[in-house]
N, C-alpha and C. Protein backbone atom coordinates (compact mmCIF):
# COMPACT_ATOMS: atom_id res chain seq x y z
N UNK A 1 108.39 99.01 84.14
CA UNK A 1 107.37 98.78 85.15
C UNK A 1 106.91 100.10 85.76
N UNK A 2 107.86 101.04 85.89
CA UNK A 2 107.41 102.45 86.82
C UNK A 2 106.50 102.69 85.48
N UNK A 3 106.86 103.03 84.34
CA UNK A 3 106.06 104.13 83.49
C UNK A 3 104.85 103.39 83.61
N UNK A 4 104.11 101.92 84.27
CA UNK A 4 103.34 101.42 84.21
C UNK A 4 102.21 101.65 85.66
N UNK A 5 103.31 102.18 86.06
CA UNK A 5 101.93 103.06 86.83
C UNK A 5 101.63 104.62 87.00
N UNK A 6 102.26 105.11 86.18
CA UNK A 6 102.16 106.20 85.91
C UNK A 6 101.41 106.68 84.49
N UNK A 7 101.51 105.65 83.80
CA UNK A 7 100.88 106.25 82.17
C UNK A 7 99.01 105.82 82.38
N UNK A 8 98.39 106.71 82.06
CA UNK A 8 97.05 106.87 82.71
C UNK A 8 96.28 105.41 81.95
N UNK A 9 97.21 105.55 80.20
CA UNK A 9 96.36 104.66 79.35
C UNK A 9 96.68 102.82 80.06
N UNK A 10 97.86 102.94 80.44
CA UNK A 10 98.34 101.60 81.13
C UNK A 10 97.85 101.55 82.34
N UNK A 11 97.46 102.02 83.17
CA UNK A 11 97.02 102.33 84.72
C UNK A 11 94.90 101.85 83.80
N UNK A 12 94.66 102.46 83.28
CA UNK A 12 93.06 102.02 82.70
C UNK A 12 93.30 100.54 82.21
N UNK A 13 94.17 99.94 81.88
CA UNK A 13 94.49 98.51 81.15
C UNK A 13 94.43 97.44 82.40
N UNK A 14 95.33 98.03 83.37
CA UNK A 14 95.82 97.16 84.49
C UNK A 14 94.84 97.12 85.55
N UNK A 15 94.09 98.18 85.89
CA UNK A 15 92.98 98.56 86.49
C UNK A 15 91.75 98.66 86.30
N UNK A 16 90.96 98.87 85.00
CA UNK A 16 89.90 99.20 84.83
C UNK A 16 89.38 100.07 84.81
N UNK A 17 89.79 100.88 85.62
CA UNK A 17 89.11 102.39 85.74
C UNK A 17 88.60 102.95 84.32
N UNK A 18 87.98 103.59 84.52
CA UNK A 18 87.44 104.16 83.37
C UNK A 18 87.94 105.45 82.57
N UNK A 19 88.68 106.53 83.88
CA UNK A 19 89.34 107.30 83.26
C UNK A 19 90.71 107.61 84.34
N UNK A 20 91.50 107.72 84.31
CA UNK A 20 92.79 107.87 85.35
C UNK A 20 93.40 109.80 84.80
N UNK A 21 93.75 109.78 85.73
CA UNK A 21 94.45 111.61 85.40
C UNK A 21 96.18 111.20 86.06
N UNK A 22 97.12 111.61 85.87
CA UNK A 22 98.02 111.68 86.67
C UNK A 22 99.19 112.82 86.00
N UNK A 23 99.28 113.56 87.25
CA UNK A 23 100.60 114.69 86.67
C UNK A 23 101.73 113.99 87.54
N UNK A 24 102.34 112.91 86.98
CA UNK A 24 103.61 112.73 87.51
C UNK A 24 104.89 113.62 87.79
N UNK A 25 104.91 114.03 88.99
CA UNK A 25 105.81 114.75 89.56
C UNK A 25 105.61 114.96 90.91
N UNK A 26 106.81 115.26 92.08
CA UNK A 26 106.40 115.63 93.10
C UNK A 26 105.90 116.52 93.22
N UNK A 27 104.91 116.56 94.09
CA UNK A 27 103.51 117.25 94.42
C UNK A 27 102.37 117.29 93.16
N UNK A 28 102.48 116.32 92.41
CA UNK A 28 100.97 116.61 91.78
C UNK A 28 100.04 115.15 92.25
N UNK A 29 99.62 114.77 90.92
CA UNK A 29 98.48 113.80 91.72
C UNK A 29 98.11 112.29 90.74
N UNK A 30 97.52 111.36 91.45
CA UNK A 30 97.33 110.16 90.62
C UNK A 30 95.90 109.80 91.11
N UNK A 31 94.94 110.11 90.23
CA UNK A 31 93.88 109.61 90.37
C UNK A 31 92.67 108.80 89.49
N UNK A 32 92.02 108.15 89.88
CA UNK A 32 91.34 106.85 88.54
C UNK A 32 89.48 107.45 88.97
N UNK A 33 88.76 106.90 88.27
CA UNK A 33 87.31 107.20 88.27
C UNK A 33 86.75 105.93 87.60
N UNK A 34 86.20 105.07 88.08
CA UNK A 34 85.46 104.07 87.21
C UNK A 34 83.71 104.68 87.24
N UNK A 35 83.12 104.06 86.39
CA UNK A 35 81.89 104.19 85.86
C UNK A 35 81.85 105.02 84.70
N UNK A 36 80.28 104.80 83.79
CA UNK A 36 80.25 104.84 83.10
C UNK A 36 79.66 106.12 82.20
N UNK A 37 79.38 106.83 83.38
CA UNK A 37 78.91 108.16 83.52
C UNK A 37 80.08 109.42 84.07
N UNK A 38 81.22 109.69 83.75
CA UNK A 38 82.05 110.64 83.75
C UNK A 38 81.58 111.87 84.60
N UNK A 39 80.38 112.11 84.67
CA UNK A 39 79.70 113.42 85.37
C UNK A 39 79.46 113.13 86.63
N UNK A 40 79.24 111.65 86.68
CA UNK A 40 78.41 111.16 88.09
C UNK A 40 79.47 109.45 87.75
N UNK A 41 80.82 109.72 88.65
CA UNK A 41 81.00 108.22 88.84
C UNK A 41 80.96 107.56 89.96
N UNK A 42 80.66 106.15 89.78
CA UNK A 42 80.70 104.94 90.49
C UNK A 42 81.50 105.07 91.86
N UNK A 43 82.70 105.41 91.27
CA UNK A 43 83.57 105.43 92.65
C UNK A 43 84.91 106.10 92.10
N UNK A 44 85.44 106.64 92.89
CA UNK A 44 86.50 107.66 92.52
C UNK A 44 87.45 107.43 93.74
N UNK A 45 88.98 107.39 92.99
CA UNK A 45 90.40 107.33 94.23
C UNK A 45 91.26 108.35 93.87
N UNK A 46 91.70 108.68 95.03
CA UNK A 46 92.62 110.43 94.36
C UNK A 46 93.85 110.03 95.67
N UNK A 47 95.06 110.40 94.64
CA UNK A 47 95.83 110.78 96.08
C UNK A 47 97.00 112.19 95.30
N UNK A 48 97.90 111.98 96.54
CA UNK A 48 98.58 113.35 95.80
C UNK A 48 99.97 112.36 96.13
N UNK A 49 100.85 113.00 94.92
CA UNK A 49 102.31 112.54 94.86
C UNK A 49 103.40 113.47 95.64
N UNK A 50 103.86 112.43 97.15
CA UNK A 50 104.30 113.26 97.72
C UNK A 50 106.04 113.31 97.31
N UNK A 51 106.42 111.79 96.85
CA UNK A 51 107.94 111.51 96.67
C UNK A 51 107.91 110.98 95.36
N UNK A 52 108.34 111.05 94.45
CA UNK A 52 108.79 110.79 93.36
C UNK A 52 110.02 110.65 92.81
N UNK A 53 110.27 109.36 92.70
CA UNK A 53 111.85 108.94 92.44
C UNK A 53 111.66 107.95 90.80
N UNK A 54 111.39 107.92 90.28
CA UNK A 54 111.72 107.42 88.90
C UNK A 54 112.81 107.06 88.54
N UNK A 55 112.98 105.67 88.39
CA UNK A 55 112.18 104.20 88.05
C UNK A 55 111.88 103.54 89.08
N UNK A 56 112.18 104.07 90.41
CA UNK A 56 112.43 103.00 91.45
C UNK A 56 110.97 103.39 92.56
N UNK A 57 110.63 104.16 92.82
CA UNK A 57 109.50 104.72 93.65
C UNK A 57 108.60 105.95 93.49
N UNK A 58 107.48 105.26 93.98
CA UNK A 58 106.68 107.16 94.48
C UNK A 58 105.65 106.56 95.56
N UNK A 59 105.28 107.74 96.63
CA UNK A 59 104.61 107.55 97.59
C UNK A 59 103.57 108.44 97.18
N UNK A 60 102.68 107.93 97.33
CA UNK A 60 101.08 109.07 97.45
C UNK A 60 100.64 108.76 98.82
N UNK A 61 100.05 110.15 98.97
CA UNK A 61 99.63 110.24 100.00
C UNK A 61 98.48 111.30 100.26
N UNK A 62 97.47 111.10 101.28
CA UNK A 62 96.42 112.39 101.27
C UNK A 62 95.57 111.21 100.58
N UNK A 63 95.24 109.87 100.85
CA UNK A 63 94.41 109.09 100.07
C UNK A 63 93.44 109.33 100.06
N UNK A 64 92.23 109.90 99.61
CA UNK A 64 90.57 109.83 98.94
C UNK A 64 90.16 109.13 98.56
N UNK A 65 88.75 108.50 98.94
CA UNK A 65 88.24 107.61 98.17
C UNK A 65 86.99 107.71 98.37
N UNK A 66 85.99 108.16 97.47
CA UNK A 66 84.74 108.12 96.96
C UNK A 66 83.82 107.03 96.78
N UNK A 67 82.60 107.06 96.81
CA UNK A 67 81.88 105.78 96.36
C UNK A 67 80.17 106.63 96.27
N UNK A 68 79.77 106.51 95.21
CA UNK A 68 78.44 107.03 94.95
C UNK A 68 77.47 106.30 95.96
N UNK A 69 77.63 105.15 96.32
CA UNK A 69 76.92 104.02 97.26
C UNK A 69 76.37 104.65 98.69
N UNK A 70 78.12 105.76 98.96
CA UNK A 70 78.02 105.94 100.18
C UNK A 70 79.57 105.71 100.41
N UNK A 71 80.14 106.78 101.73
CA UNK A 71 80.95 106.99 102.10
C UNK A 71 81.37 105.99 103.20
N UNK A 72 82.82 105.52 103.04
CA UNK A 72 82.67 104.37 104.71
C UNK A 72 82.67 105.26 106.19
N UNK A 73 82.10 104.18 107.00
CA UNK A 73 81.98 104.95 108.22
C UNK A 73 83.19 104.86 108.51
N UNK A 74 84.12 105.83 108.50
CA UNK A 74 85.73 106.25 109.18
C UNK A 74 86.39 107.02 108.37
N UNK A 75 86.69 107.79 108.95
CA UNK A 75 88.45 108.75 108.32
C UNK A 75 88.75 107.90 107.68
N UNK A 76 89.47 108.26 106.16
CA UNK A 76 90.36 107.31 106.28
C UNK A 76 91.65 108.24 105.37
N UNK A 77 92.90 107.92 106.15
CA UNK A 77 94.17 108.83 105.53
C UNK A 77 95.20 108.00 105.25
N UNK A 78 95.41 107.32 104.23
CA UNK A 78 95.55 106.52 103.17
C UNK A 78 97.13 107.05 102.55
N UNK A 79 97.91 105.87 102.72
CA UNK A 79 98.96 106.53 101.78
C UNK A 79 99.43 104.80 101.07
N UNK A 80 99.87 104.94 99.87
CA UNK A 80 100.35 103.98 99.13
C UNK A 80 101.82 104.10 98.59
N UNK A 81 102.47 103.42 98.63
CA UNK A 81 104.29 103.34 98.58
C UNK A 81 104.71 101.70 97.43
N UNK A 82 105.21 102.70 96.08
CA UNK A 82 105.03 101.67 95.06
C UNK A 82 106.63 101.75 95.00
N UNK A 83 107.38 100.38 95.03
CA UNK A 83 108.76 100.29 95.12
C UNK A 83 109.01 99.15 93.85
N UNK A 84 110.09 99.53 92.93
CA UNK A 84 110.07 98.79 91.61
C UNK A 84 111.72 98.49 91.80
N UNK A 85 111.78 96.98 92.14
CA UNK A 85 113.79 96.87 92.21
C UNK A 85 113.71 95.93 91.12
N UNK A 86 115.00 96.20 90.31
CA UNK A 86 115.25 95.47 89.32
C UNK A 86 116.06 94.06 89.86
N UNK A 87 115.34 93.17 88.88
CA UNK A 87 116.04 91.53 89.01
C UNK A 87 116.43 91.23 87.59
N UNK A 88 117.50 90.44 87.76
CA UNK A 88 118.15 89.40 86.78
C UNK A 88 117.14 89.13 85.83
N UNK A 89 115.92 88.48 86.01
CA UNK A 89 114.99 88.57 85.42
C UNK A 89 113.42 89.10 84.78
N UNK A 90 113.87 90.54 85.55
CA UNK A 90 112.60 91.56 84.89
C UNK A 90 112.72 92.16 86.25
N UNK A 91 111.83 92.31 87.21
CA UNK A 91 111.85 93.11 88.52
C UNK A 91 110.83 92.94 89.50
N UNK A 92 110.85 93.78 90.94
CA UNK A 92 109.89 93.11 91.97
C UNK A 92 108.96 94.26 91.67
N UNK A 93 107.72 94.38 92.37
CA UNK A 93 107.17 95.26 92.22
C UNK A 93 106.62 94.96 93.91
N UNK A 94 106.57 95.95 94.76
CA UNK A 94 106.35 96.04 96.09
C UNK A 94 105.58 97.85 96.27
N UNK A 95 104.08 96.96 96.58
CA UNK A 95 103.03 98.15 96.83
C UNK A 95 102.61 97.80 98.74
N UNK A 96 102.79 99.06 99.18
CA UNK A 96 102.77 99.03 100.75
C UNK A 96 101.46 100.03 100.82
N UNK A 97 100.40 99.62 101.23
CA UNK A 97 98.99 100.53 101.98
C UNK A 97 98.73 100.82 103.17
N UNK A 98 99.30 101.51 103.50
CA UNK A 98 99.10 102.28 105.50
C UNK A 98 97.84 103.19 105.15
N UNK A 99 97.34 103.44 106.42
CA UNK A 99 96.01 104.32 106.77
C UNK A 99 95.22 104.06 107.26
N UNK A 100 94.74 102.50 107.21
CA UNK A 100 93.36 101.29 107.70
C UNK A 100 93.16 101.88 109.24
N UNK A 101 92.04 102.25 109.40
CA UNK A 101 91.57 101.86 110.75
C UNK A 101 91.71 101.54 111.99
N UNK A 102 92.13 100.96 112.79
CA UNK A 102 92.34 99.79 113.53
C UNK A 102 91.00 99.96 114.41
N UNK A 103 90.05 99.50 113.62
CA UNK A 103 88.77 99.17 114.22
C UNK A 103 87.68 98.16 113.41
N UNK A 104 86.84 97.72 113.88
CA UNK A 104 86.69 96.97 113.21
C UNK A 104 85.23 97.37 112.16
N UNK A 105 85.09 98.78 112.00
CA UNK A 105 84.25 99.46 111.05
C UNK A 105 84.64 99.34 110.00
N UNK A 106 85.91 99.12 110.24
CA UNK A 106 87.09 99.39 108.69
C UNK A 106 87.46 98.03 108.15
N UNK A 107 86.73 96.71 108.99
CA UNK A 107 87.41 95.31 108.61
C UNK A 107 87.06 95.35 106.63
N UNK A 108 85.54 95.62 106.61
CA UNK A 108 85.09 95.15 105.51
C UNK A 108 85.78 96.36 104.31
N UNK A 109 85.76 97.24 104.32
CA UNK A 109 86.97 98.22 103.22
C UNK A 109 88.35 97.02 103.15
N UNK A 110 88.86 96.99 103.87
CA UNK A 110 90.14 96.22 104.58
C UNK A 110 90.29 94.84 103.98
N UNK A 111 88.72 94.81 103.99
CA UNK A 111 89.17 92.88 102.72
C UNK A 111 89.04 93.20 101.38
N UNK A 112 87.77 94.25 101.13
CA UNK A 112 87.84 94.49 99.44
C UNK A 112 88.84 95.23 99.45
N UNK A 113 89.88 95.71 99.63
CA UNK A 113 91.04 96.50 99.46
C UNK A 113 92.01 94.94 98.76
N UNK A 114 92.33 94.06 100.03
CA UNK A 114 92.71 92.94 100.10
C UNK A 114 92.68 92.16 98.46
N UNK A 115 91.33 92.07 98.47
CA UNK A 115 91.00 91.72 97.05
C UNK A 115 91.08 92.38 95.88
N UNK A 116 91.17 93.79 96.23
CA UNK A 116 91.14 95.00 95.05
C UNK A 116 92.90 94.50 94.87
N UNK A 117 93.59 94.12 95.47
CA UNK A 117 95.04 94.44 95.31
C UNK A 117 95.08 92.58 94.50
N UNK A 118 94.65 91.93 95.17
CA UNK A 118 95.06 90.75 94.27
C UNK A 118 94.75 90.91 92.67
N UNK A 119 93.46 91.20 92.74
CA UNK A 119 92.67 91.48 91.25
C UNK A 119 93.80 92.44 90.37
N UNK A 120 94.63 93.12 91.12
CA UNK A 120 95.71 94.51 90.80
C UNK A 120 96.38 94.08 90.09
N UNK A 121 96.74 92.83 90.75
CA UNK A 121 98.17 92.44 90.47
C UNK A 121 98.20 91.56 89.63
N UNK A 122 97.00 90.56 89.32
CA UNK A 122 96.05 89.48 88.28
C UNK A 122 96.06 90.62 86.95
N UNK A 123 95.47 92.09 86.94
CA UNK A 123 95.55 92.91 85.75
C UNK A 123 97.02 93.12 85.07
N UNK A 124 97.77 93.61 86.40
CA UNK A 124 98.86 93.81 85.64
C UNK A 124 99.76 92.64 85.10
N UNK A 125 99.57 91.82 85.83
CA UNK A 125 100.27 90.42 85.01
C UNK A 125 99.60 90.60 83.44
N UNK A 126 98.55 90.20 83.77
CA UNK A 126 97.56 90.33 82.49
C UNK A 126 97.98 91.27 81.21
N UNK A 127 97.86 92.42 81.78
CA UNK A 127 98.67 93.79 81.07
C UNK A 127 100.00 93.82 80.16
N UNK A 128 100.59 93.24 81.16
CA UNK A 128 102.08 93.09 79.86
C UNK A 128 102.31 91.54 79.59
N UNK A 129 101.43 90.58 80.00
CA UNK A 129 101.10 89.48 79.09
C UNK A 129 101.07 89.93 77.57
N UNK A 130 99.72 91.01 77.44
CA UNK A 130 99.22 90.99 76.12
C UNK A 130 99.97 92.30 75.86
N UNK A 131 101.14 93.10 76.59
CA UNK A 131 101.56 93.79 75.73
C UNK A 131 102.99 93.41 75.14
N UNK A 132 103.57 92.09 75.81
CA UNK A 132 104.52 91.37 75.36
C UNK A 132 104.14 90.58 74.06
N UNK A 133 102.83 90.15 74.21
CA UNK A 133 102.19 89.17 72.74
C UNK A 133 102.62 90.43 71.31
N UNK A 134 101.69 91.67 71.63
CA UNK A 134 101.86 92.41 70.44
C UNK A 134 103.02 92.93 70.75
N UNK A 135 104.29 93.30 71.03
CA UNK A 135 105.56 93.48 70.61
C UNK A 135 106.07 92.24 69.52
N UNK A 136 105.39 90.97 70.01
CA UNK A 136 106.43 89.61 69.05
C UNK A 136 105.59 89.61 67.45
């Protein structure tokens, strides 16, 4: 499950993005770019890897987030905390997002986030659905 958010080609499977970069290690960085134009994208997320513990965690932090549309009205300093504990039967996967706002400029980021994370978690099911099919 960790190498599954770290391997750029599995992170594009589970996500969509169009192109992902990541130098896994503390202090480098994990970042995705969707659209279809590489020179000029859609929307772009960057953070930097502040803790790195492999298999079990990493925290990014220093969150960025781009949007060709337009920038949201607010700061926003973003950190994400991906925790992977093993179970009897495969493992949990526990993603924590601090940084939001507490205003209500930030409600509407705050639900498509909401939804960006269900859709997340709908891919990655999805993801090793069909990468369990082609192992059998």
């Amino acid at each position: 499950m960790f190498d599954l958010l770290i391997t750029p080609s599995a992170i594009r499977g589970w996500w969509g993005a169009s192109r992902v970069m990541v130098l896994p290690k503390e202090g480098g960085f994990w970042c995705a770019a969707w659209g279809e134009n590489e020179d000029d994208p859609e929307y772009l997320s960057l953070f930097t890897i502040r803790e790195f513990e492999p298999p079990s965690r990493m925290l990014l932090t220093d969150g960025k987030y781009f949007a060709k549309a337009g920038q949201p009205g607010f700061e926003l300093n973003m950190t994400t905390e991906f925790t992977v504990e093993r179970r009897m039967t495969g493992c949990l996967l526990r993603v924590v997002q601090q940084g939001f706002p507490v205003h209500e400029v930030a409600d509407e980021f705050y639900n498509a986030c909401e939804v960006g994370w269900q859709n997340t978690f709908a891919g990655i099911r999805k993801f090793l659905q069909n990468a369990e099919a082609r192992t059998k």
